[in-house]
PDB file of N, CA and C in Angstrom:
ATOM      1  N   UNK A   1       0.850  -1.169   0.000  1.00  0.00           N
ATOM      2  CA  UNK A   1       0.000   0.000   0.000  1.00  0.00           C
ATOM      3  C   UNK A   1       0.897   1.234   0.000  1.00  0.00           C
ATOM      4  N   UNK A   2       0.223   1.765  -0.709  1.00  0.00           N
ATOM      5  CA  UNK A   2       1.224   3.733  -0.903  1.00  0.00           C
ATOM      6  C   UNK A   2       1.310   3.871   0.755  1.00  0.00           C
ATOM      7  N   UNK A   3       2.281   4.562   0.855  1.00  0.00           N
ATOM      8  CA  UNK A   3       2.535   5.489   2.242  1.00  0.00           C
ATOM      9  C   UNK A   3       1.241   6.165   2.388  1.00  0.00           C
ATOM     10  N   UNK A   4       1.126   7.185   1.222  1.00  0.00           N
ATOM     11  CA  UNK A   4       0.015   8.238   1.396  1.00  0.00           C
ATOM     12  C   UNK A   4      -1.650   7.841   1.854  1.00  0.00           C
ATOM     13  N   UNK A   5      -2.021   6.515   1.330  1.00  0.00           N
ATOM     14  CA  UNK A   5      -2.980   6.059   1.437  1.00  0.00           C
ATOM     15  C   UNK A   5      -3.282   5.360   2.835  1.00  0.00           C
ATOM     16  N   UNK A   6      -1.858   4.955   3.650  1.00  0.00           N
ATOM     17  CA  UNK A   6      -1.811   4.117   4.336  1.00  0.00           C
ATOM     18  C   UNK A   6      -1.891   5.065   5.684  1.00  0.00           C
ATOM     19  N   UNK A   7      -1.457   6.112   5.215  1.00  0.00           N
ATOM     20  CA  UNK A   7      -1.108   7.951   6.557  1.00  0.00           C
ATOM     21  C   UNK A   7      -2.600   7.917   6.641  1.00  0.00           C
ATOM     22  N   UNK A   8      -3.597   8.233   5.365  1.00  0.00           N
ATOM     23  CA  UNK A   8      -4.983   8.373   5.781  1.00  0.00           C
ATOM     24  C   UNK A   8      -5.524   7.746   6.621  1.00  0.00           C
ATOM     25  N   UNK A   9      -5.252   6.089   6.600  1.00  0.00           N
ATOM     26  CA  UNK A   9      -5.771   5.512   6.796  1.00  0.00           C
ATOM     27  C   UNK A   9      -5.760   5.265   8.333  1.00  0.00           C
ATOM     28  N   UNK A  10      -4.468   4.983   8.514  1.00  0.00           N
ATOM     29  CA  UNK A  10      -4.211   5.566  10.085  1.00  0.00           C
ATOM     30  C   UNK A  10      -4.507   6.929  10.700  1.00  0.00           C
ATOM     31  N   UNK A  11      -5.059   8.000  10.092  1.00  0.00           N
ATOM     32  CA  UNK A  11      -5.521   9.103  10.663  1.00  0.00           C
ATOM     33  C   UNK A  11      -6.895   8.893  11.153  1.00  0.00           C
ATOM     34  N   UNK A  12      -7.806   8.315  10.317  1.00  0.00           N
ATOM     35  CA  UNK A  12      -9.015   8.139  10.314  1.00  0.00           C
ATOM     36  C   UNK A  12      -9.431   7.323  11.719  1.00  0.00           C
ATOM     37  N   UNK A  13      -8.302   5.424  11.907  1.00  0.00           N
ATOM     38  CA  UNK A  13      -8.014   5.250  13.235  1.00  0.00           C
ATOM     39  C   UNK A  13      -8.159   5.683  14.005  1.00  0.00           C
ATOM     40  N   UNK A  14      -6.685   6.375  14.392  1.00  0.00           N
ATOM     41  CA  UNK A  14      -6.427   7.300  15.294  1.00  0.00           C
ATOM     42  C   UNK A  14      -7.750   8.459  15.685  1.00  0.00           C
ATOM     43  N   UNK A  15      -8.406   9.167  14.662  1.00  0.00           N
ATOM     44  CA  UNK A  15      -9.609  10.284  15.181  1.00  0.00           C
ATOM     45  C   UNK A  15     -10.715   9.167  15.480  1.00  0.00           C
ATOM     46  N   UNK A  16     -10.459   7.975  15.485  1.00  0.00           N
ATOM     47  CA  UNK A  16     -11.857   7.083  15.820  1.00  0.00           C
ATOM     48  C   UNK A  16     -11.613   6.770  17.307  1.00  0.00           C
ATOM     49  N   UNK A  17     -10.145   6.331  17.588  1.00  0.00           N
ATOM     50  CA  UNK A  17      -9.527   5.926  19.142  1.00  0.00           C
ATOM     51  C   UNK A  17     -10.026   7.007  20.136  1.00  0.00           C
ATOM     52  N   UNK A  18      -9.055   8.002  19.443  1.00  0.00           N
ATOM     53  CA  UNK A  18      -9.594   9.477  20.262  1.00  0.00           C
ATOM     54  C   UNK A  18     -10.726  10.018  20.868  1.00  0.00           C
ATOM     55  N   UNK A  19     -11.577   9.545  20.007  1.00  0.00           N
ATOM     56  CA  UNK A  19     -13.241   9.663  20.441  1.00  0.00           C
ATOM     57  C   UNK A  19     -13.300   8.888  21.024  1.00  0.00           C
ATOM     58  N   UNK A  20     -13.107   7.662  21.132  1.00  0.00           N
ATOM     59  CA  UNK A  20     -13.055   6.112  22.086  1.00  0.00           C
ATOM     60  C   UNK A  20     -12.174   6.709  23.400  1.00  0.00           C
ATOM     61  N   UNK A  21     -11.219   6.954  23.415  1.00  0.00           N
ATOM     62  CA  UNK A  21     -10.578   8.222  24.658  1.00  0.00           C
ATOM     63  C   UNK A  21     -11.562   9.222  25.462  1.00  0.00           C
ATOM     64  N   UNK A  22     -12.440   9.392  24.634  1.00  0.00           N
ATOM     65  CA  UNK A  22     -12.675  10.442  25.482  1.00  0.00           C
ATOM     66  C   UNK A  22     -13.769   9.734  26.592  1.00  0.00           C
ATOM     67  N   UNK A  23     -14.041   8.958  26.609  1.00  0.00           N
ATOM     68  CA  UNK A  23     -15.112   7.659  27.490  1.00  0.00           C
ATOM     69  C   UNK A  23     -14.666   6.957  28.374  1.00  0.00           C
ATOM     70  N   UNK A  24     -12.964   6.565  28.469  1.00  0.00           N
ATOM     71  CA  UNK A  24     -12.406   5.623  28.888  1.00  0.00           C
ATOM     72  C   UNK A  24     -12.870   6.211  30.523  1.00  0.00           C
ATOM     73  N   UNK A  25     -12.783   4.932  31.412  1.00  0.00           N
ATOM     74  CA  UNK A  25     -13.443   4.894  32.416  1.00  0.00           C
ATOM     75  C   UNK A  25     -14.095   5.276  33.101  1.00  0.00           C
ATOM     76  N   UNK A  26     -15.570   5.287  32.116  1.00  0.00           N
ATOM     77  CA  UNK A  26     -16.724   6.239  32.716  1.00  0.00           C
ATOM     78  C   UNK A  26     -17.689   5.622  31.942  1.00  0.00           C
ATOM     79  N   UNK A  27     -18.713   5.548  32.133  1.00  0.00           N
ATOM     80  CA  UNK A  27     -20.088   4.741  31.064  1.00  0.00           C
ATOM     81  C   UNK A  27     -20.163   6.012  29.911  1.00  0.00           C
ATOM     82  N   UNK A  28     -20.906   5.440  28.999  1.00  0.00           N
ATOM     83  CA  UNK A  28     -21.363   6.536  28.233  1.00  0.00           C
ATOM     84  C   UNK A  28     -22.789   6.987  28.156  1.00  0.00           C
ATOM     85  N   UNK A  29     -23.200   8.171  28.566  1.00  0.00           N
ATOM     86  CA  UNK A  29     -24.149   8.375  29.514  1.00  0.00           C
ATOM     87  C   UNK A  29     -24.306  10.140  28.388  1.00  0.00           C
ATOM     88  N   UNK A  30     -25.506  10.080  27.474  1.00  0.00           N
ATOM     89  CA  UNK A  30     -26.081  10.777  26.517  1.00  0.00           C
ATOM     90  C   UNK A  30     -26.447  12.095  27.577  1.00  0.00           C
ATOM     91  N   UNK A  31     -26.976  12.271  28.911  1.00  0.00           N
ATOM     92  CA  UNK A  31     -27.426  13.327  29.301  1.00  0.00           C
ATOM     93  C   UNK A  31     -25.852  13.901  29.548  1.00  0.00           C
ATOM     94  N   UNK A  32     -24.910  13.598  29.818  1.00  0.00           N
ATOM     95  CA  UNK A  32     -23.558  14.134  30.887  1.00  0.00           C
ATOM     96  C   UNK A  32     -22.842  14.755  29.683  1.00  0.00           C
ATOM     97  N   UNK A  33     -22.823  13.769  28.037  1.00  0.00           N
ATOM     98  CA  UNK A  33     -22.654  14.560  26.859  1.00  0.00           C
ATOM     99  C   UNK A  33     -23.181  15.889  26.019  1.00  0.00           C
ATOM    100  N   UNK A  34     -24.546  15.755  26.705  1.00  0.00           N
ATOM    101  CA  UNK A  34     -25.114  16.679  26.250  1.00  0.00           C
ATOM    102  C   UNK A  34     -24.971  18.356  26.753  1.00  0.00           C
ATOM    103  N   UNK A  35     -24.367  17.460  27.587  1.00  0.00           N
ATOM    104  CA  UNK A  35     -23.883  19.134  28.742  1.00  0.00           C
ATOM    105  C   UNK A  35     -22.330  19.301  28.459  1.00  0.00           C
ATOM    106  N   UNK A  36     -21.431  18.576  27.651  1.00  0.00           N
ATOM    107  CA  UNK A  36     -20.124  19.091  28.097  1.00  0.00           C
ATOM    108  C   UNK A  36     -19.753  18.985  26.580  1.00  0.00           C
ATOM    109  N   UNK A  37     -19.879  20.357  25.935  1.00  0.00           N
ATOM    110  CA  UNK A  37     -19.328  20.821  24.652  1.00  0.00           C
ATOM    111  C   UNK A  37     -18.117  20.846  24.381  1.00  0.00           C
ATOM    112  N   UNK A  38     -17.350  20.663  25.166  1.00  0.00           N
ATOM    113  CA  UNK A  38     -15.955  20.569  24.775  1.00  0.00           C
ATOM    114  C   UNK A  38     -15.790  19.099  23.861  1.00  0.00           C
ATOM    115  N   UNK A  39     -16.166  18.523  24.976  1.00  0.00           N
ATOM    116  CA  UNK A  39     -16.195  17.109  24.252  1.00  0.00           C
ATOM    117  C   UNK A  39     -17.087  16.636  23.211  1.00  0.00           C
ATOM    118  N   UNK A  40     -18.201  17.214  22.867  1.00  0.00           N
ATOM    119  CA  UNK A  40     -18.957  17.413  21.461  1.00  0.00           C
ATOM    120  C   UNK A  40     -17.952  18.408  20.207  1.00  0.00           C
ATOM    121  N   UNK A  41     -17.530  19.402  20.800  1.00  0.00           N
ATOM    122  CA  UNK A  41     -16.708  19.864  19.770  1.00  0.00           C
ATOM    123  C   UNK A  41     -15.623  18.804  19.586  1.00  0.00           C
ATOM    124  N   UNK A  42     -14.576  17.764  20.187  1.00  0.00           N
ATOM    125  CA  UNK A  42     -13.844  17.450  20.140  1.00  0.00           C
ATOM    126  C   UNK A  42     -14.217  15.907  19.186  1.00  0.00           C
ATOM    127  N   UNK A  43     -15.526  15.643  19.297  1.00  0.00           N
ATOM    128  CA  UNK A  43     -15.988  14.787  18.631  1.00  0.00           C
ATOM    129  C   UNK A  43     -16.186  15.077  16.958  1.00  0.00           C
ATOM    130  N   UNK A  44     -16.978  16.707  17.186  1.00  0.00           N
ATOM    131  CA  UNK A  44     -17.038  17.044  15.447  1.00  0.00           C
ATOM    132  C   UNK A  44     -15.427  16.925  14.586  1.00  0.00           C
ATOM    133  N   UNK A  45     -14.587  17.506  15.841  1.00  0.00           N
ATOM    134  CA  UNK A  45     -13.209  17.421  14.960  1.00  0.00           C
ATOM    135  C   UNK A  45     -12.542  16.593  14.372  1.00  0.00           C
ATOM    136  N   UNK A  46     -12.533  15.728  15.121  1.00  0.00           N
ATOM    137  CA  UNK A  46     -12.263  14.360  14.527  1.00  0.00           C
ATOM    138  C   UNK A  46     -12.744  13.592  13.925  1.00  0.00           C
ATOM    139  N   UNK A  47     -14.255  13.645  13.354  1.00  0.00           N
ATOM    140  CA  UNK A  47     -15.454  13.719  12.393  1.00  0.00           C
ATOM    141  C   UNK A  47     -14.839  14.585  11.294  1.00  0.00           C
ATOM    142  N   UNK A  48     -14.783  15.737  11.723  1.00  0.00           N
ATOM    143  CA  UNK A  48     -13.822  16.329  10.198  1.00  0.00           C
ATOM    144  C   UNK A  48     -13.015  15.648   9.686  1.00  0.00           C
ATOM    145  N   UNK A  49     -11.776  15.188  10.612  1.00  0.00           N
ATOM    146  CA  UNK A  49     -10.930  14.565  10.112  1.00  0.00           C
ATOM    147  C   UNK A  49     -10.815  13.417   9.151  1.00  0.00           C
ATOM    148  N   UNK A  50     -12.082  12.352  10.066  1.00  0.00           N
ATOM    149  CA  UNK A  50     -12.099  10.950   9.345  1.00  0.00           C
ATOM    150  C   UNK A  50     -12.889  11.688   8.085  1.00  0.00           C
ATOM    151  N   UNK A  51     -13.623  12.304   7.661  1.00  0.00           N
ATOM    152  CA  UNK A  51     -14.104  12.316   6.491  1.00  0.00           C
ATOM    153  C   UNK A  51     -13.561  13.079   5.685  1.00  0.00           C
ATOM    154  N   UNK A  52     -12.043  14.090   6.093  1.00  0.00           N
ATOM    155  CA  UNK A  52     -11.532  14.471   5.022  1.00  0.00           C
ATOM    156  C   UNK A  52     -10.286  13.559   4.543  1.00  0.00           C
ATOM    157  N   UNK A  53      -9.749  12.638   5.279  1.00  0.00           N
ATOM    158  CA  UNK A  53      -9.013  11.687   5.095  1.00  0.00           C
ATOM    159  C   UNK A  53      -9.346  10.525   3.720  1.00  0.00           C
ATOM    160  N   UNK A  54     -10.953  10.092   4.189  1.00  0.00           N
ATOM    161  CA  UNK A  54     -11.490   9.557   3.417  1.00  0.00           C
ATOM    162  C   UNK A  54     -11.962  10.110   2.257  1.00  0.00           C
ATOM    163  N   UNK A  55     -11.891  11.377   1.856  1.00  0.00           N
ATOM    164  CA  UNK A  55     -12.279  11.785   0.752  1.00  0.00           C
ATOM    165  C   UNK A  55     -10.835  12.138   0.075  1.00  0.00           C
ATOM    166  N   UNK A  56      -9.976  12.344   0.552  1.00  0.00           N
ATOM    167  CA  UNK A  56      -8.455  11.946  -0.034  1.00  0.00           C
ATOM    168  C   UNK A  56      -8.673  10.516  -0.521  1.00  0.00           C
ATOM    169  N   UNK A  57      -8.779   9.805   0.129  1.00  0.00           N
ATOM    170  CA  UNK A  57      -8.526   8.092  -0.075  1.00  0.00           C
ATOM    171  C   UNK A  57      -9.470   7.945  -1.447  1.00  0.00           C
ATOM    172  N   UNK A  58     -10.460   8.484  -1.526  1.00  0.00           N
ATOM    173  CA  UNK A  58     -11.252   8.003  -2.448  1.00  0.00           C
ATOM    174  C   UNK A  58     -10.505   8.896  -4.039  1.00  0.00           C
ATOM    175  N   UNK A  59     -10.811   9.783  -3.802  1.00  0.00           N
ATOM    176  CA  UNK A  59      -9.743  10.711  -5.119  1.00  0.00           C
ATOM    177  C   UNK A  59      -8.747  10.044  -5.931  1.00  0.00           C
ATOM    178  N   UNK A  60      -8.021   9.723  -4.778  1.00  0.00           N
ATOM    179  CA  UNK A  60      -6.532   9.174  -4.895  1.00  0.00           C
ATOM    180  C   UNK A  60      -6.289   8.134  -5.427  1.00  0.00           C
ATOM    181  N   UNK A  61      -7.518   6.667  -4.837  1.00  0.00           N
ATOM    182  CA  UNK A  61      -7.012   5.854  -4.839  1.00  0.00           C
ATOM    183  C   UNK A  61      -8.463   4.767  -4.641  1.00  0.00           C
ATOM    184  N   UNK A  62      -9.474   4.940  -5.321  1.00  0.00           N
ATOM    185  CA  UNK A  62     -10.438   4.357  -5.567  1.00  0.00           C
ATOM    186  C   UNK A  62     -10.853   2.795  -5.727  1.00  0.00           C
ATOM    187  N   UNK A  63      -9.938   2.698  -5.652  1.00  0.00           N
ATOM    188  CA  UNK A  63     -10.101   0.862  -5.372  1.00  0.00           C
ATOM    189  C   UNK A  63      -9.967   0.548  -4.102  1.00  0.00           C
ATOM    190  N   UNK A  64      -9.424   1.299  -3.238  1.00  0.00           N
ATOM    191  CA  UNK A  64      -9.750   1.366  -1.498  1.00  0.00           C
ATOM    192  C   UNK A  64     -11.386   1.199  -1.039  1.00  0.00           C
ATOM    193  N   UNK A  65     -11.744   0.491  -0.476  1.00  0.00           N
ATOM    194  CA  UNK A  65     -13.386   0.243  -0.285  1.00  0.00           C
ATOM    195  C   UNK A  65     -13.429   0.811   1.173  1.00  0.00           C
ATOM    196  N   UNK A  66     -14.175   1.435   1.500  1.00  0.00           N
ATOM    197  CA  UNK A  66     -14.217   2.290   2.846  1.00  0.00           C
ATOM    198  C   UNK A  66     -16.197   1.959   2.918  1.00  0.00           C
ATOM    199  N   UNK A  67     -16.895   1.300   3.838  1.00  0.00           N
ATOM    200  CA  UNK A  67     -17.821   1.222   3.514  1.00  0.00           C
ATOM    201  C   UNK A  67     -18.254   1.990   4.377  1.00  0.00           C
ATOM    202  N   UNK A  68     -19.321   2.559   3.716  1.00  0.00           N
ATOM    203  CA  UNK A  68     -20.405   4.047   4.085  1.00  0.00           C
ATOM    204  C   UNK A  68     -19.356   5.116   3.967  1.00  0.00           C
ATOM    205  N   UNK A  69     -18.770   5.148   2.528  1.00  0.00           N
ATOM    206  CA  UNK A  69     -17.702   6.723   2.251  1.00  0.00           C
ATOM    207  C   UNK A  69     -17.947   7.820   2.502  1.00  0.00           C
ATOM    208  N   UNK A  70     -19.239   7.453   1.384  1.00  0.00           N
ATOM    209  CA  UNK A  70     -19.882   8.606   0.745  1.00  0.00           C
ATOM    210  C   UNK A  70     -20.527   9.525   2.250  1.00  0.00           C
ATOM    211  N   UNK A  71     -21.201   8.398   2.826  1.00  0.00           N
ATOM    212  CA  UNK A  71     -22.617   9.257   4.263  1.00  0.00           C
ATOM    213  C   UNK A  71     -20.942   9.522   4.753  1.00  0.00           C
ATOM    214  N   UNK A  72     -20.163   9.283   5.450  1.00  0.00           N
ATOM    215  CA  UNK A  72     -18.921   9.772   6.123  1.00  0.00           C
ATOM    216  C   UNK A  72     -18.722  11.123   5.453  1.00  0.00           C
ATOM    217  N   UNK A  73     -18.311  11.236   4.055  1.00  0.00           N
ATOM    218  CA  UNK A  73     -17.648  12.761   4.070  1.00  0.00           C
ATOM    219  C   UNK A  73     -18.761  13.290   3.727  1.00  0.00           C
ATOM    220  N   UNK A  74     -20.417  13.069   3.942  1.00  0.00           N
ATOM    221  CA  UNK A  74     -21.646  14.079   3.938  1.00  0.00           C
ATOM    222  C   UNK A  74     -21.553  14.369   5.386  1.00  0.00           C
ATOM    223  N   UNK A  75     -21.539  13.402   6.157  1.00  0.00           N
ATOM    224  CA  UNK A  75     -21.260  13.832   7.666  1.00  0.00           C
ATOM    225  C   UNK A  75     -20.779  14.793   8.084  1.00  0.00           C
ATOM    226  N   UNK A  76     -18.907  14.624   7.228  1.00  0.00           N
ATOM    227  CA  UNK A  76     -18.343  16.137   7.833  1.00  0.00           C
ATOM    228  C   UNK A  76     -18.378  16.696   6.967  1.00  0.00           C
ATOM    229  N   UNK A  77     -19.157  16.967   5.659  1.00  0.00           N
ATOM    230  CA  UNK A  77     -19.362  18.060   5.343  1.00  0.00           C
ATOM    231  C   UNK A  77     -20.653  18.646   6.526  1.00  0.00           C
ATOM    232  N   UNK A  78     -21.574  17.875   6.634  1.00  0.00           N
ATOM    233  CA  UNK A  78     -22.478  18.756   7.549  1.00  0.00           C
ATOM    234  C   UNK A  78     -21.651  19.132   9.205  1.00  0.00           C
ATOM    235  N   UNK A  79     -20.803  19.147   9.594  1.00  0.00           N
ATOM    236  CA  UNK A  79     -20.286  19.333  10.567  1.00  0.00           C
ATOM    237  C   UNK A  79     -19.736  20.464  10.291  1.00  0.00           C
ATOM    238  N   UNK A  80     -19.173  20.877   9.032  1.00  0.00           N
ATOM    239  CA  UNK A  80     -18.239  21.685   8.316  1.00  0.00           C
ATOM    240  C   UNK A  80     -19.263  22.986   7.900  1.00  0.00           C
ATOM    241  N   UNK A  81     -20.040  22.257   7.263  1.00  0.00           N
ATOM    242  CA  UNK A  81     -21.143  23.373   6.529  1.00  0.00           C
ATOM    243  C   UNK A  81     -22.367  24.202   7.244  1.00  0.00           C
ATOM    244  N   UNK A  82     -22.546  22.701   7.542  1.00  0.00           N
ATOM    245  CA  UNK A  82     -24.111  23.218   8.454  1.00  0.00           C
ATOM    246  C   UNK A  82     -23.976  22.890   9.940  1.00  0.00           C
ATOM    247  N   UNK A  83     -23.290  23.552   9.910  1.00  0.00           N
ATOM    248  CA  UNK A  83     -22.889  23.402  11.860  1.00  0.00           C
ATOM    249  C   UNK A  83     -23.956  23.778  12.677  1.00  0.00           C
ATOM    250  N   UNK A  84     -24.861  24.126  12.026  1.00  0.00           N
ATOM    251  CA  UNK A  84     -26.068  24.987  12.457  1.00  0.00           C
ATOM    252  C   UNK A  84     -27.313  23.799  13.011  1.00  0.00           C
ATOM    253  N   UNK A  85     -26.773  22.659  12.226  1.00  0.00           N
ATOM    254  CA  UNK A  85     -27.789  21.735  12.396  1.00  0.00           C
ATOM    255  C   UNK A  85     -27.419  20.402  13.352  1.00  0.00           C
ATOM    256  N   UNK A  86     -26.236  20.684  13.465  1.00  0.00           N
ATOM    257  CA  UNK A  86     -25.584  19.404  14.557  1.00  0.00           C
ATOM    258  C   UNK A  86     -25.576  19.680  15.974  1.00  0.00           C
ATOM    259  N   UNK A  87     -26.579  18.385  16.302  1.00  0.00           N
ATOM    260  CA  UNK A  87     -27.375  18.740  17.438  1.00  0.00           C
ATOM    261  C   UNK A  87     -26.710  17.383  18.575  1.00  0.00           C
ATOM    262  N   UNK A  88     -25.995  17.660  19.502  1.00  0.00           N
ATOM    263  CA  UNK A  88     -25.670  16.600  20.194  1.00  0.00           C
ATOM    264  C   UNK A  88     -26.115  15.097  20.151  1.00  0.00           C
ATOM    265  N   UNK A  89     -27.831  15.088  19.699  1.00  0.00           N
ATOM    266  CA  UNK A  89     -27.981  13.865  19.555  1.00  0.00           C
ATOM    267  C   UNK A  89     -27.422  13.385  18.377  1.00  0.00           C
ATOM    268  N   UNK A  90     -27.074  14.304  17.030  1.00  0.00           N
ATOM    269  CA  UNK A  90     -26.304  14.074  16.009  1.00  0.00           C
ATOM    270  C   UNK A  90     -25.054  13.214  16.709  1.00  0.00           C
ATOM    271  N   UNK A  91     -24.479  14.004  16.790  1.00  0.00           N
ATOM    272  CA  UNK A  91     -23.175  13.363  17.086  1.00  0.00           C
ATOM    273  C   UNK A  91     -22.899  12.156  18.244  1.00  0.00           C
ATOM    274  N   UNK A  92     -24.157  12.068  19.258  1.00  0.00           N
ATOM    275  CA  UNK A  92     -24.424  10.703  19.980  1.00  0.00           C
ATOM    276  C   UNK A  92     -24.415   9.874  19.543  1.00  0.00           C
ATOM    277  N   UNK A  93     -25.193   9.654  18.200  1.00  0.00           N
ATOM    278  CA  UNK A  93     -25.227   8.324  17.367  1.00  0.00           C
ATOM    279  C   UNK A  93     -23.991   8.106  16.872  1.00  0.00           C
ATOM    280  N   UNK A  94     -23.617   8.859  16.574  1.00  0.00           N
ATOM    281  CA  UNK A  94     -22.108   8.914  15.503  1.00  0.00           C
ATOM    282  C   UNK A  94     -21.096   8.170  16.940  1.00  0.00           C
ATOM    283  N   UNK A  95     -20.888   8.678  17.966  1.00  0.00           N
ATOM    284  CA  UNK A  95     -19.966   8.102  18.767  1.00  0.00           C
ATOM    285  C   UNK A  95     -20.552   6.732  19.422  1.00  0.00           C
ATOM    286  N   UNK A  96     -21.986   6.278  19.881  1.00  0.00           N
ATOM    287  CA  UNK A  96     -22.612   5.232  19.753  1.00  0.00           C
ATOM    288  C   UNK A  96     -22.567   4.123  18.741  1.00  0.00           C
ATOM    289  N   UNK A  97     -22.559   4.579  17.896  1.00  0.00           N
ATOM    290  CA  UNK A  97     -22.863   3.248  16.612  1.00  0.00           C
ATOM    291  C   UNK A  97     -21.869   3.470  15.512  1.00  0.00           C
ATOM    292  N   UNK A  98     -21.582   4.817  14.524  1.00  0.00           N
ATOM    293  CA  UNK A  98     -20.944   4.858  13.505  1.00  0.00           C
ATOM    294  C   UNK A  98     -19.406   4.938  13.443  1.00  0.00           C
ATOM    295  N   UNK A  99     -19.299   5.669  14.166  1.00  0.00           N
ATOM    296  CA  UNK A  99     -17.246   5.332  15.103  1.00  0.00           C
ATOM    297  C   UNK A  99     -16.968   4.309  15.300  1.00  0.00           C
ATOM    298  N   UNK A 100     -17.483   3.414  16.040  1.00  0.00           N
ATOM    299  CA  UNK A 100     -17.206   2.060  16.034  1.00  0.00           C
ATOM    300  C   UNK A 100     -17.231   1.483  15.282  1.00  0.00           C
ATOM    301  N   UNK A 101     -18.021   1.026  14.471  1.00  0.00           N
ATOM    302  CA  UNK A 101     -17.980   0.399  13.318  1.00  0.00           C
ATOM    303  C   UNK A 101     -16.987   0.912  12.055  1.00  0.00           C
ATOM    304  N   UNK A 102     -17.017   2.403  11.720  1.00  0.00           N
ATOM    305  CA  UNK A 102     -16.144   2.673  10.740  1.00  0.00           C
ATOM    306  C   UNK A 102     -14.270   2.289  11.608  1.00  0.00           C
ATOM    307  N   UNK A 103     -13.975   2.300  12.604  1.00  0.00           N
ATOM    308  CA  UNK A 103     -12.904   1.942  13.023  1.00  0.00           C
ATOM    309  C   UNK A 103     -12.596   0.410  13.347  1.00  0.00           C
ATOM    310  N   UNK A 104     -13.709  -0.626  13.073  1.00  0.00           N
ATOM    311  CA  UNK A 104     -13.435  -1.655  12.776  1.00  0.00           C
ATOM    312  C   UNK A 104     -13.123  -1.819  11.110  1.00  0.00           C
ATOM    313  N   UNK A 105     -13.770  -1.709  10.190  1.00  0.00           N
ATOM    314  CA  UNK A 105     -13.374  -1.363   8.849  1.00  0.00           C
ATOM    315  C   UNK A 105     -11.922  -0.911   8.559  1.00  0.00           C
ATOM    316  N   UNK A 106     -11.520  -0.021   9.405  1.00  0.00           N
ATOM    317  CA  UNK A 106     -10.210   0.426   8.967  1.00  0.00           C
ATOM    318  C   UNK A 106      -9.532  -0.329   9.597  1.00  0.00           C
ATOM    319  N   UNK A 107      -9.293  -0.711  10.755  1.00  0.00           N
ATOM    320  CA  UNK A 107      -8.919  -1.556  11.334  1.00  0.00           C
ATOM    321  C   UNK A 107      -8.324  -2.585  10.041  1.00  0.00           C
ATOM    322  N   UNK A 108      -9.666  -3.169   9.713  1.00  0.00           N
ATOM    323  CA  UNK A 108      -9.474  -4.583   8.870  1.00  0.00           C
ATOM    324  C   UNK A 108      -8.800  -3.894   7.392  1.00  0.00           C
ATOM    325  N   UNK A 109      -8.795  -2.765   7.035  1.00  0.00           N
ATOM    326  CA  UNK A 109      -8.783  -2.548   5.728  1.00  0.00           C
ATOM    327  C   UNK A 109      -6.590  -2.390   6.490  1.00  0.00           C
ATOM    328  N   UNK A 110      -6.233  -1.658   7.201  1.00  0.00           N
ATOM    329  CA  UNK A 110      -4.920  -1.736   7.658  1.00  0.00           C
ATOM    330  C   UNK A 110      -4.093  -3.142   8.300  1.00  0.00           C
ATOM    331  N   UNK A 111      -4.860  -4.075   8.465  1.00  0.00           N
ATOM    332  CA  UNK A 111      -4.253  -5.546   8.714  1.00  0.00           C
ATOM    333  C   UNK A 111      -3.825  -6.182   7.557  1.00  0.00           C
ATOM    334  N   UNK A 112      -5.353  -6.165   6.728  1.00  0.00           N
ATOM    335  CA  UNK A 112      -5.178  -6.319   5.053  1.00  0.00           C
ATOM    336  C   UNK A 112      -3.977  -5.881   4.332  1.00  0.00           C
ATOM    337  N   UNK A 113      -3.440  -4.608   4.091  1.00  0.00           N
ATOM    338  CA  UNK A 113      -2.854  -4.040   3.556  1.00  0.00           C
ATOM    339  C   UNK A 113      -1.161  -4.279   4.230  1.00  0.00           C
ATOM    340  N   UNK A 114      -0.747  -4.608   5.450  1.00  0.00           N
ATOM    341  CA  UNK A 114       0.306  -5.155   6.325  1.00  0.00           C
ATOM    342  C   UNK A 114       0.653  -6.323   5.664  1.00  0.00           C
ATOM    343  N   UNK A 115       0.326  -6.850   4.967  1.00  0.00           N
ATOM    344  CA  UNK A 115       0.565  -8.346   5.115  1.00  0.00           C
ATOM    345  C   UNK A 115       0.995  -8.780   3.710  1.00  0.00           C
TER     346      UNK A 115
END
């Protein structure tokens, strides 16, 4: 795998861990998020990240399969664009269900590519 493709790919990781960081020994508990914006902003950022990473990856190098690309860099474009509309429960789901899963994907798509 290219270096360049392989930097994305580990960025995307890494802003998925980070969000996984910000939970570590504490439940994850939707009312305690909803009150502490730091850590909602710190979530959109790294939401930026994975979806501008991935929209490199795709440009670049299109035979890379990233599944759910496309909703990922609509994501942070709406994080980016319409900031107006991202509403904590937005980004609840995203650290609930879609982080996890897109960081198993990369996960597997960077074991793949090691070997």
């Amino acid at each position: 795998m290219e270096e360049y493709a392989k930097k994305h790919l580990e960025d995307i990781f890494n802003a998925c861990r980070e969000v996984e960081s910000f939970f570590e020994g504490q439940p994850k508990v939707f009312s305690e998020f909803s009150k502490d914006i730091l850590r909602q902003r710190a979530v959109e950022r790294n939401v930026e990240i994975m979806g501008e990473a991935i929209n490199r990856i795709k440009k670049d190098f299109p035979d890379i399969e990233i599944e759910n690309a496309r909703e990922i860099i609509n994501t942070r474009n709406r994080v980016i664009h319409g900031y107006d509309s991202v509403t904590p429960e937005f980004l609840w789901e995203l650290v609930i269900k879609y982080i996890p899963l897109l960081k198993e994907d990369i996960e597997t798509l960077l074991s793949n590519k090691n070997q």
